[in-house]
C-alpha atoms as a PDB file:
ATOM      1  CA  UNK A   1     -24.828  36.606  67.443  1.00  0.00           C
ATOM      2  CA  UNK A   2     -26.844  33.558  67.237  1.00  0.00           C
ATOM      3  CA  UNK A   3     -28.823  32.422  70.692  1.00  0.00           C
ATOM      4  CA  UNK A   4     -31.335  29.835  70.081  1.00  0.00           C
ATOM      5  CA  UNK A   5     -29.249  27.021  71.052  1.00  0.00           C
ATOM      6  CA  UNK A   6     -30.661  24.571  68.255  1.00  0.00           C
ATOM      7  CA  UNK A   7     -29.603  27.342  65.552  1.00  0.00           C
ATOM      8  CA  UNK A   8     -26.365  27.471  66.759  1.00  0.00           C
ATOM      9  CA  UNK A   9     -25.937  23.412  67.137  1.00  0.00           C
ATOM     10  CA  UNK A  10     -27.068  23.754  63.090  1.00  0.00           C
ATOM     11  CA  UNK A  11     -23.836  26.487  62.350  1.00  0.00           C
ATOM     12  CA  UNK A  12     -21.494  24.261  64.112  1.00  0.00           C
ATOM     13  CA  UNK A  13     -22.931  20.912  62.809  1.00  0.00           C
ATOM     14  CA  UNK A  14     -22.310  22.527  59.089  1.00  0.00           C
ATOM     15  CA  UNK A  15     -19.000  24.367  60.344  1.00  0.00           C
ATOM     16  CA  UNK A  16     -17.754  20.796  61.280  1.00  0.00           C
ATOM     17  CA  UNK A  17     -19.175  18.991  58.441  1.00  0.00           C
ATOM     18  CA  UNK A  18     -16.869  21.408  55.849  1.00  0.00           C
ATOM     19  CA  UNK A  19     -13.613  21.126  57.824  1.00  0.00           C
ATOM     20  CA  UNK A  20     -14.135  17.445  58.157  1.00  0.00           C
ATOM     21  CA  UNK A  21     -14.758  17.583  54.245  1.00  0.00           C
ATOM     22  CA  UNK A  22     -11.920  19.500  53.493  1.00  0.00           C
ATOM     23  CA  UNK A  23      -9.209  17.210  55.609  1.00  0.00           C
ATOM     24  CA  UNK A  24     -10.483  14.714  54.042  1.00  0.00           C
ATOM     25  CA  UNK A  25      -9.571  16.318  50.828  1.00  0.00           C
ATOM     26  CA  UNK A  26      -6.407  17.573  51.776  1.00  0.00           C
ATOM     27  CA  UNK A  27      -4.947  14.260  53.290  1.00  0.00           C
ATOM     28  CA  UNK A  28      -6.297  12.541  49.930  1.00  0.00           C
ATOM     29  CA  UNK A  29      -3.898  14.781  47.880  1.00  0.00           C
ATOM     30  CA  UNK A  30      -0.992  14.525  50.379  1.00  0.00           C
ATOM     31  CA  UNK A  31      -1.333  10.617  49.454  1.00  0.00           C
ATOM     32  CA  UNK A  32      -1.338  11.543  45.521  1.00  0.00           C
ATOM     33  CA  UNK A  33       1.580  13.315  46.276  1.00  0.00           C
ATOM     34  CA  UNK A  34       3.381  10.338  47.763  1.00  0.00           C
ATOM     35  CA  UNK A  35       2.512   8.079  45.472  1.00  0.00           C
ATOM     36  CA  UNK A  36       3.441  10.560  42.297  1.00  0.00           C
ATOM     37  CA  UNK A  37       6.516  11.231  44.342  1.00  0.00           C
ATOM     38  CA  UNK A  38       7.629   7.330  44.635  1.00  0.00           C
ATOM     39  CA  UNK A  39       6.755   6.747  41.057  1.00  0.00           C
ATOM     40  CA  UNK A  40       9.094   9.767  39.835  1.00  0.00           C
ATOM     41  CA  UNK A  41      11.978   8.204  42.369  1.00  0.00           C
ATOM     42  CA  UNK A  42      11.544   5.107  40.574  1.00  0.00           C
ATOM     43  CA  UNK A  43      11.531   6.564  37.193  1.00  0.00           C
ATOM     44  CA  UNK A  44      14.969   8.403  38.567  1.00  0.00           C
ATOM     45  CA  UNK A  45      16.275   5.608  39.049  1.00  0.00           C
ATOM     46  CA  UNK A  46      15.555   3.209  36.350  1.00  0.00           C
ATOM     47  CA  UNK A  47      16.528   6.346  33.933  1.00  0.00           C
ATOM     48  CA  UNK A  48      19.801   7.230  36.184  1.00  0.00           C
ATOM     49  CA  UNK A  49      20.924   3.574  35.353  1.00  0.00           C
ATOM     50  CA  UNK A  50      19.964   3.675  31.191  1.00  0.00           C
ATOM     51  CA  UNK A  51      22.380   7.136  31.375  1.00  0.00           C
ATOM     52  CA  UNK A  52      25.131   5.267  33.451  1.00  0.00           C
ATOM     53  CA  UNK A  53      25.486   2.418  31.275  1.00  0.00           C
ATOM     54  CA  UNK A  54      24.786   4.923  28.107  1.00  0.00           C
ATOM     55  CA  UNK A  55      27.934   6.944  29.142  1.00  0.00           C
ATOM     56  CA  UNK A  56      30.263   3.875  29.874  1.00  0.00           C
ATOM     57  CA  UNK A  57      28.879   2.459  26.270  1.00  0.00           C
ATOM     58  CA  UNK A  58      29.886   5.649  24.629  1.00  0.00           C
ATOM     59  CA  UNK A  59      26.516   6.019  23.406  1.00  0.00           C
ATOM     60  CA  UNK A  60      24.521   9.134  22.669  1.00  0.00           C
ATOM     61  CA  UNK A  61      22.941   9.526  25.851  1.00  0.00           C
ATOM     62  CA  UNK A  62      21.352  13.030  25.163  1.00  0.00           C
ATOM     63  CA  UNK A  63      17.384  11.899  25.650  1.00  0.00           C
ATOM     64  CA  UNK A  64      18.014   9.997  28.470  1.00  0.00           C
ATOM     65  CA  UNK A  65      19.895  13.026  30.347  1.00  0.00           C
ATOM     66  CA  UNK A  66      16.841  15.260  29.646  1.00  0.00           C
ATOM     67  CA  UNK A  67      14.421  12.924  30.459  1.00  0.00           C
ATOM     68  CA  UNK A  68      16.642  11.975  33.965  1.00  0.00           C
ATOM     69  CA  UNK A  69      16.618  15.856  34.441  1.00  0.00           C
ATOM     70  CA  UNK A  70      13.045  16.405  33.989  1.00  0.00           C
ATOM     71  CA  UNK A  71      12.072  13.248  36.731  1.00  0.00           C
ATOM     72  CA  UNK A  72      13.962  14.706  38.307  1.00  0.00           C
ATOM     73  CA  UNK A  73      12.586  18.399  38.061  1.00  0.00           C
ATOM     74  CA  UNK A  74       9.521  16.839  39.294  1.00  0.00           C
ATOM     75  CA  UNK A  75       9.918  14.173  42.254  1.00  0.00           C
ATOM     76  CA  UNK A  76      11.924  17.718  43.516  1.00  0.00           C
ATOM     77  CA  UNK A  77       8.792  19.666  42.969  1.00  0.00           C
ATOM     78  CA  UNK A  78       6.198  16.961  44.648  1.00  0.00           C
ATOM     79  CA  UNK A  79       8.364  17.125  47.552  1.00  0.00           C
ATOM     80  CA  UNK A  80       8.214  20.960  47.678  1.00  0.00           C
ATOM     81  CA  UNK A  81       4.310  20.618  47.391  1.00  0.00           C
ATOM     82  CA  UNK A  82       5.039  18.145  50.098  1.00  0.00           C
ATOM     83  CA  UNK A  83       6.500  20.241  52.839  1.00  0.00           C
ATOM     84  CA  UNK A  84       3.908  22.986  51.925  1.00  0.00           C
ATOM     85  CA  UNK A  85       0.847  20.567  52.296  1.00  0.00           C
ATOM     86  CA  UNK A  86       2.309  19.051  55.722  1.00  0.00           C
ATOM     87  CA  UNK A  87       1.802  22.721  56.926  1.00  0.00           C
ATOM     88  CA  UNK A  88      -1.687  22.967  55.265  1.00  0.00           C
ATOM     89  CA  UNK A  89      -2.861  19.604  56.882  1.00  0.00           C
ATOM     90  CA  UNK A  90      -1.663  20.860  60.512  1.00  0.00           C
ATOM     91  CA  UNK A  91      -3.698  23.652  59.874  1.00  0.00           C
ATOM     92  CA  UNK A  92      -6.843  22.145  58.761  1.00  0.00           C
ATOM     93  CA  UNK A  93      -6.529  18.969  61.574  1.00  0.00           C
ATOM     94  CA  UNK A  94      -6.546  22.533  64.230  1.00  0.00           C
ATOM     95  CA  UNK A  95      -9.380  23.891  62.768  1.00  0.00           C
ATOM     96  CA  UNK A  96     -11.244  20.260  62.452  1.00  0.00           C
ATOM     97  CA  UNK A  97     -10.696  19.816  66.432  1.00  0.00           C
ATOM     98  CA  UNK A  98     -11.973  23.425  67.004  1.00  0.00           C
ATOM     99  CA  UNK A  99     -15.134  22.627  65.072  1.00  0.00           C
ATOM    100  CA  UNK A 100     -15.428  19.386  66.428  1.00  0.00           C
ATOM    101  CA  UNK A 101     -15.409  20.911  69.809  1.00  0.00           C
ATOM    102  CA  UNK A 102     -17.621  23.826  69.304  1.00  0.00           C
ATOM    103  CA  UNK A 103     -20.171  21.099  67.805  1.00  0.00           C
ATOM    104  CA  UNK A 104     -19.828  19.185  71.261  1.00  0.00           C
ATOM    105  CA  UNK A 105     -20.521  22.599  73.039  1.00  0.00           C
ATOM    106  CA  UNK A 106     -23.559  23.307  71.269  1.00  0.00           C
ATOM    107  CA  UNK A 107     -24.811  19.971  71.420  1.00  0.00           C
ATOM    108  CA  UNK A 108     -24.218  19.890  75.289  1.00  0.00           C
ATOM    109  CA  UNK A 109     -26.186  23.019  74.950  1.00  0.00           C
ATOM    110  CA  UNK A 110     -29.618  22.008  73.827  1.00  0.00           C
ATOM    111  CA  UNK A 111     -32.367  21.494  75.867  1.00  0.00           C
ATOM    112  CA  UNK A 112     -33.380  17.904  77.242  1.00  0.00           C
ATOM    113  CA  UNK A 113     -36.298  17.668  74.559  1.00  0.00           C
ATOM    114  CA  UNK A 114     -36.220  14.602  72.625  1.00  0.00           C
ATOM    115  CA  UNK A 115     -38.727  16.180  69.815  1.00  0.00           C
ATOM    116  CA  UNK A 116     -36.833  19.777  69.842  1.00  0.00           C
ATOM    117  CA  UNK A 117     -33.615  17.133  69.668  1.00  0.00           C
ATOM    118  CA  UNK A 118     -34.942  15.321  66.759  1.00  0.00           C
ATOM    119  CA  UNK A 119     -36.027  18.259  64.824  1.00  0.00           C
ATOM    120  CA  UNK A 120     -32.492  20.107  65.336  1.00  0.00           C
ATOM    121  CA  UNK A 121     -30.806  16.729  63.902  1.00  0.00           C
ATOM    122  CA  UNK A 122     -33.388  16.492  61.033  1.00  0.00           C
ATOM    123  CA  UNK A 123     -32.337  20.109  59.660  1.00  0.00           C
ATOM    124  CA  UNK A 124     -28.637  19.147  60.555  1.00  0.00           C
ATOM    125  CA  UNK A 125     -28.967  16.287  58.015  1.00  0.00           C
ATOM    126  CA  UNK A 126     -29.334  18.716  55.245  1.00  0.00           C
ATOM    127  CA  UNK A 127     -26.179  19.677  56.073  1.00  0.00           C
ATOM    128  CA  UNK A 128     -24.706  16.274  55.880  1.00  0.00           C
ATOM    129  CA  UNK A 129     -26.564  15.732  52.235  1.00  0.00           C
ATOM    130  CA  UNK A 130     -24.563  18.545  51.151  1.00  0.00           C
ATOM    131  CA  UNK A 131     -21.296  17.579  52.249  1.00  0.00           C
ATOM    132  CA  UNK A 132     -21.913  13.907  51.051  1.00  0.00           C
ATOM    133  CA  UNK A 133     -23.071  15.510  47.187  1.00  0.00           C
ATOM    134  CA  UNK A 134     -19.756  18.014  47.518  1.00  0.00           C
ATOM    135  CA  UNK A 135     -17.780  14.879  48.475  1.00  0.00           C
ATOM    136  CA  UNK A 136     -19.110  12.821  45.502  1.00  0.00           C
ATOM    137  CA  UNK A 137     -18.368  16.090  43.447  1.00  0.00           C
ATOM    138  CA  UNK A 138     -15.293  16.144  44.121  1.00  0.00           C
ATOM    139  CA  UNK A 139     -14.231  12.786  43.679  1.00  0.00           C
ATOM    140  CA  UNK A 140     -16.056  12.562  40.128  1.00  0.00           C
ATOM    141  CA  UNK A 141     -14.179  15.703  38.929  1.00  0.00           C
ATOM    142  CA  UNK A 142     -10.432  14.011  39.754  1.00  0.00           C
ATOM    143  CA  UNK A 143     -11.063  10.926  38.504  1.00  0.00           C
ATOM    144  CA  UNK A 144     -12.609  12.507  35.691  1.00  0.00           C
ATOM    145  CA  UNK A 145      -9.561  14.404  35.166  1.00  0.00           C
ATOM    146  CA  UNK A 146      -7.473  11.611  35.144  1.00  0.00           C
ATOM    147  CA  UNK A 147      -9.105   9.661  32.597  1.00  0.00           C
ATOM    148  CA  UNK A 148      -8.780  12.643  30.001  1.00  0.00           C
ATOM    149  CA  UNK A 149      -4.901  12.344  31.380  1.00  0.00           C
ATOM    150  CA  UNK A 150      -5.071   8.421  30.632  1.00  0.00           C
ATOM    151  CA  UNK A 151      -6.660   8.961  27.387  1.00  0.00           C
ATOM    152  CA  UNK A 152      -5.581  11.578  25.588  1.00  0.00           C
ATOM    153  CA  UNK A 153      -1.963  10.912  26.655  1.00  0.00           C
ATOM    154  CA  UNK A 154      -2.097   6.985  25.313  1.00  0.00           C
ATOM    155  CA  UNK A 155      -3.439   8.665  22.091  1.00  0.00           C
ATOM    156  CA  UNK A 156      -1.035  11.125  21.695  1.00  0.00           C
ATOM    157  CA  UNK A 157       2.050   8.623  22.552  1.00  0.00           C
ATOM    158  CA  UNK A 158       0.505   6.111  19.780  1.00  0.00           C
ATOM    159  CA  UNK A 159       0.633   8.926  17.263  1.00  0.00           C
ATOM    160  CA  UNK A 160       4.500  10.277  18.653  1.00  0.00           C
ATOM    161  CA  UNK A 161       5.746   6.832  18.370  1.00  0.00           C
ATOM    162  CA  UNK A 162       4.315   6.015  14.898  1.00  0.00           C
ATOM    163  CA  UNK A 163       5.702   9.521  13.803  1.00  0.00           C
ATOM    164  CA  UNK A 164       8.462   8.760  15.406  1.00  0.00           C
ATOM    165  CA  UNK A 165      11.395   6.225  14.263  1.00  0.00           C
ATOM    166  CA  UNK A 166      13.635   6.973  16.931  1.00  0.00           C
ATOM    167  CA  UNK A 167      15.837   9.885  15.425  1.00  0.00           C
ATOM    168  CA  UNK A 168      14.395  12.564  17.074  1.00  0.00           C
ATOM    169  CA  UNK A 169      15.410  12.877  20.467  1.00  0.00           C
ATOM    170  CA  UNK A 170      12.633  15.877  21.533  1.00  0.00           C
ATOM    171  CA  UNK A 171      10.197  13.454  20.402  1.00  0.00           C
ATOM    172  CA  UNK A 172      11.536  10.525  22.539  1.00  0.00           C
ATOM    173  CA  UNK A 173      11.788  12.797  25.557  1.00  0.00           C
ATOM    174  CA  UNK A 174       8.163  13.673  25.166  1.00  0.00           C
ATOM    175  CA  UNK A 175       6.847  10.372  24.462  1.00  0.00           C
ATOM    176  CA  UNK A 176       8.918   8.953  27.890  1.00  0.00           C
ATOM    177  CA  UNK A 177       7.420  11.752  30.118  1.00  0.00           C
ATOM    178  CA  UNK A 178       3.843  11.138  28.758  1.00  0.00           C
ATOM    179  CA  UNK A 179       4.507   7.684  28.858  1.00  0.00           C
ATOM    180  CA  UNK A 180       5.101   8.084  32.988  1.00  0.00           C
ATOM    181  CA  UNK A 181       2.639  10.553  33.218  1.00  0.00           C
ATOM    182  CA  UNK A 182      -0.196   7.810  31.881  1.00  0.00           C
ATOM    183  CA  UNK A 183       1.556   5.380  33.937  1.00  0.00           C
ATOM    184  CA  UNK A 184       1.242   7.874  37.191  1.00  0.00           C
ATOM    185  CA  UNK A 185      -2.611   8.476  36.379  1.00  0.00           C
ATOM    186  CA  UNK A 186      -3.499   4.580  35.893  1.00  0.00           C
ATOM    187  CA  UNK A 187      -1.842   4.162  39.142  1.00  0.00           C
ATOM    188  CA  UNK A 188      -3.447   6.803  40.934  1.00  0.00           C
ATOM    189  CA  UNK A 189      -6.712   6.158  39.806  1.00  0.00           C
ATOM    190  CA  UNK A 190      -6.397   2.522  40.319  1.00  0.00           C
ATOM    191  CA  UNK A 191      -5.366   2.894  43.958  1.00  0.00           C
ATOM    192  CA  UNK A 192      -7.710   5.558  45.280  1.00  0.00           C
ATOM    193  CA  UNK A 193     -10.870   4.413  42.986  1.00  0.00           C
ATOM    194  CA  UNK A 194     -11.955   7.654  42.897  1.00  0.00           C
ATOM    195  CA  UNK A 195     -15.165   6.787  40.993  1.00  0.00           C
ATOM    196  CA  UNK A 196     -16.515   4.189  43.352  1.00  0.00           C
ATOM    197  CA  UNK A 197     -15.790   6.966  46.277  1.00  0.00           C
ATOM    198  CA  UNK A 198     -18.447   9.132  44.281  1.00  0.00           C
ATOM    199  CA  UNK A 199     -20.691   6.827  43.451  1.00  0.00           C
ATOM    200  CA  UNK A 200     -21.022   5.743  47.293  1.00  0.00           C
ATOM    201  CA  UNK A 201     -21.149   9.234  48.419  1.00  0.00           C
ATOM    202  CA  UNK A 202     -23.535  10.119  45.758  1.00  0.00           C
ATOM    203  CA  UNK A 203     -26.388   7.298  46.516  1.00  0.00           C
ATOM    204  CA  UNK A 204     -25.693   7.971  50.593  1.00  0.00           C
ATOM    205  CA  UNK A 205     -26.722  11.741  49.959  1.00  0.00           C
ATOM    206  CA  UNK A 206     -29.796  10.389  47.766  1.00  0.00           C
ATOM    207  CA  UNK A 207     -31.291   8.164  50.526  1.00  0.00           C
ATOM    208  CA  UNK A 208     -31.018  10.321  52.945  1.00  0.00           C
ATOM    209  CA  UNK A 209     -32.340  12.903  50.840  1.00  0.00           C
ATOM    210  CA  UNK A 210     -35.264  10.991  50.172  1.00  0.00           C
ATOM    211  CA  UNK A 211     -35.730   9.806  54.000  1.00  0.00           C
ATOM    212  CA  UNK A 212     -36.185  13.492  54.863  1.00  0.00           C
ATOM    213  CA  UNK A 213     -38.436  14.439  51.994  1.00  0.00           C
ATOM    214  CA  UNK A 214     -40.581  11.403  53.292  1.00  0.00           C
ATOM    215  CA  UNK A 215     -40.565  12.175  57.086  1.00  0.00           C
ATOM    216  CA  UNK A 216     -41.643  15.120  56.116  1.00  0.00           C
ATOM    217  CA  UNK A 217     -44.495  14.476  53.736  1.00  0.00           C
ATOM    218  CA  UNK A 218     -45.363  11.474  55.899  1.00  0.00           C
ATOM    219  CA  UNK A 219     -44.984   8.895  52.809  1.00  0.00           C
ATOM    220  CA  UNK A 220     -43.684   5.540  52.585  1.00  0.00           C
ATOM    221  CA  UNK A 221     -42.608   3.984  56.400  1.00  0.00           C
ATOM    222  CA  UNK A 222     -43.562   7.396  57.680  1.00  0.00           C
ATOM    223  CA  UNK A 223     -47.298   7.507  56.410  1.00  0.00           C
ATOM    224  CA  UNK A 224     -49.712   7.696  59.849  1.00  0.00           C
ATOM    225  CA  UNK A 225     -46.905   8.398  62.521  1.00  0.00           C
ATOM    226  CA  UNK A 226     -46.909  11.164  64.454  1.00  0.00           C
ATOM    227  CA  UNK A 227     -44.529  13.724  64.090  1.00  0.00           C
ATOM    228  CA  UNK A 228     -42.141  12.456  67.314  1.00  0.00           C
ATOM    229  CA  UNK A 229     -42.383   9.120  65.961  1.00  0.00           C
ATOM    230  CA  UNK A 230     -41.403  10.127  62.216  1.00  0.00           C
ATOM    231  CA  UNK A 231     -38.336  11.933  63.725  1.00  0.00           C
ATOM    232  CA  UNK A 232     -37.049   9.210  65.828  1.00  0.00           C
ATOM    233  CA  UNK A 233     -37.296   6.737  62.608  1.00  0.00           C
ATOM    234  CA  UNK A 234     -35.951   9.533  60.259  1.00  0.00           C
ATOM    235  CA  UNK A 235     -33.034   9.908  62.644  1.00  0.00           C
ATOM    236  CA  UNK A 236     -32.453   5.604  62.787  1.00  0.00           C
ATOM    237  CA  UNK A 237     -32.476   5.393  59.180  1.00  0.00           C
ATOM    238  CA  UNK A 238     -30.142   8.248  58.801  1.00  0.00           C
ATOM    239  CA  UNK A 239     -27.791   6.690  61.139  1.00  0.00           C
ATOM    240  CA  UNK A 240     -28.153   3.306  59.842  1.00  0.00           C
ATOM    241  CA  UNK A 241     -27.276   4.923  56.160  1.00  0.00           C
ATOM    242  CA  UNK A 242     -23.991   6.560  57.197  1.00  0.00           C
ATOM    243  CA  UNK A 243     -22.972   3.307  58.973  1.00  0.00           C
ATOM    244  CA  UNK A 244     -23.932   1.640  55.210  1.00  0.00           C
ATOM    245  CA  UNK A 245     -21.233   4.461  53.983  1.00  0.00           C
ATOM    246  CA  UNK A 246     -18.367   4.239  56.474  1.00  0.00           C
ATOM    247  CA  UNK A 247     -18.683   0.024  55.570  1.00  0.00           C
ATOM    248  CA  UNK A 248     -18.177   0.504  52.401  1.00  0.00           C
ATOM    249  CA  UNK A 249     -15.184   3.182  52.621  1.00  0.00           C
ATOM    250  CA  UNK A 250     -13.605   0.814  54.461  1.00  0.00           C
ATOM    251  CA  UNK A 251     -14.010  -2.147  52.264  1.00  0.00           C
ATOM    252  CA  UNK A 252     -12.589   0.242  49.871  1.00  0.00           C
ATOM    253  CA  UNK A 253      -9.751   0.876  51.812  1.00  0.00           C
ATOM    254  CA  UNK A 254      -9.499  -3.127  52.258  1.00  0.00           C
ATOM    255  CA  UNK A 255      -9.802  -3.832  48.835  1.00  0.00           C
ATOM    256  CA  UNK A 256      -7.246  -1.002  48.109  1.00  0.00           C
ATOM    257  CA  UNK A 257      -4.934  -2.577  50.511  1.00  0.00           C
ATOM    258  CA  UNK A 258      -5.465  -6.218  48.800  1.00  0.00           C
ATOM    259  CA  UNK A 259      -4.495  -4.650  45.681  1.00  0.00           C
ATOM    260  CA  UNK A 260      -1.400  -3.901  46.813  1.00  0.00           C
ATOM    261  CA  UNK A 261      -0.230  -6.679  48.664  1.00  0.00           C
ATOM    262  CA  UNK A 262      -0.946  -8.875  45.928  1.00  0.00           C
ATOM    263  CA  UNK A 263       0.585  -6.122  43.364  1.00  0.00           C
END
């Protein structure tokens, strides 16, 4: 059972810190989920319309049925993982409110000593480097991902449809899903510029990482300050560098936003 009130403002501080992290996470896959989910619609029906106008033709329609059943088979499946997720984000927006209150209780808890203060918020920032580097983590590994999607799948539909000449309809199907699939991963990628959101969560961790190691070590801005002056700049920067990070999520989201309006 922790006591010393600045300990305890530290647990919450990194207790609120990971749930934040983690809705963050989950509401970013609930919108890759949409967005895979309105792509596969589409596909349905641009597909549903070849096999209509295939049947009244008379024409062999046998790839485009399989390929309208497996679109299918998955815009039903995203909307499964859908549902499921809703649940998931109601639970993790709960437990986000319960840390953020518990953080607000501990903070209402410490005692009215601006260098004890200071201190307390200097350690908490470690906490906040890690959840910035897990953040960037994160982000690298799905975009990442999606590029070996994007290029491995363009390779391997250049080599079907070379080997391909149109007579073999389990090639076809394969080539079309790939084909979307590629399509899907451009489109996520493009949208949610997952790279940029690690990048900018990467160099936000490193200068504030380097702010603390120099408030500490008294280098740089922080050489012949005493220590309550070295915390109260520490803690100005620190601010000033997540306000540098929320402006450029946001002119993320803008420029995400411009994309698609002009799209």
């Amino acid at each position: 059972m922790v006591t010393d009130p600045h300990e305890l403002y530290r647990e919450s501080y990194a207790e609120f810190s990971l749930k934040e992290a983690e809705l963050r996470a989950t509401k970013t896959l609930q919108k890759i989920g949409w967005l895979i989910l309105l792509g596969s619609l589409t596909l349905t029906g641009i597909l549903g319309y070849t096999v209509a106008l295939g049947f009244w033709r008379a024409n062999d329609g046998i790839t485009r049925w399989l390929s309208l059943i497996i679109v299918n088979l998955l815009w039903i499946a995203c909307a499964i993982w859908l549902y499921k997720n809703h649940k998931t984000l109601a639970t993790k927006t709960s437990t986000f409110r319960e840390a953020l209150q518990a953080r607000q209780s501990a903070a209402a808890q410490l005692p009215l000593d601006t260098t004890s203060g200071l201190r307390t918020y200097r350690e908490a920032s470690l906490d906040v480097i890690t959840a910035y580097r897990a953040q960037a983590s994160r982000n690298r590994r799905v975009h990442n991902a999606f590029q070996l999607v994007i290029i491995t799948g363009s390779i391997i539909v250049s080599t079907l449809t070379a080997m391909n000449e149109g007579s073999n309809a389990a090639l076809s199907i394969v080539t079309s899903s790939l084909s979307a699939l590629v399509g899907i991963s451009a489109g996520v990628t493009g949208y949610f510029k997952f790279r940029e959101r690690g990048t900018t969560s990467q160099a936000t961790a490193d200068d504030i990482e380097k702010n603390y190691n120099a408030s500490g070590f008294q280098l740089g801005d922080y050489e012949g300050i005493d220590e309550t002056g070295r915390l109260i700049l520490y803690a100005g920067k620190v601010e000033s560098i997540k306000e540098e990070q929320r402006k450029r999520e946001i002119q993320l989201e803008q420029s995400t936003s411009r994309d698609e309006r002009s799209a």
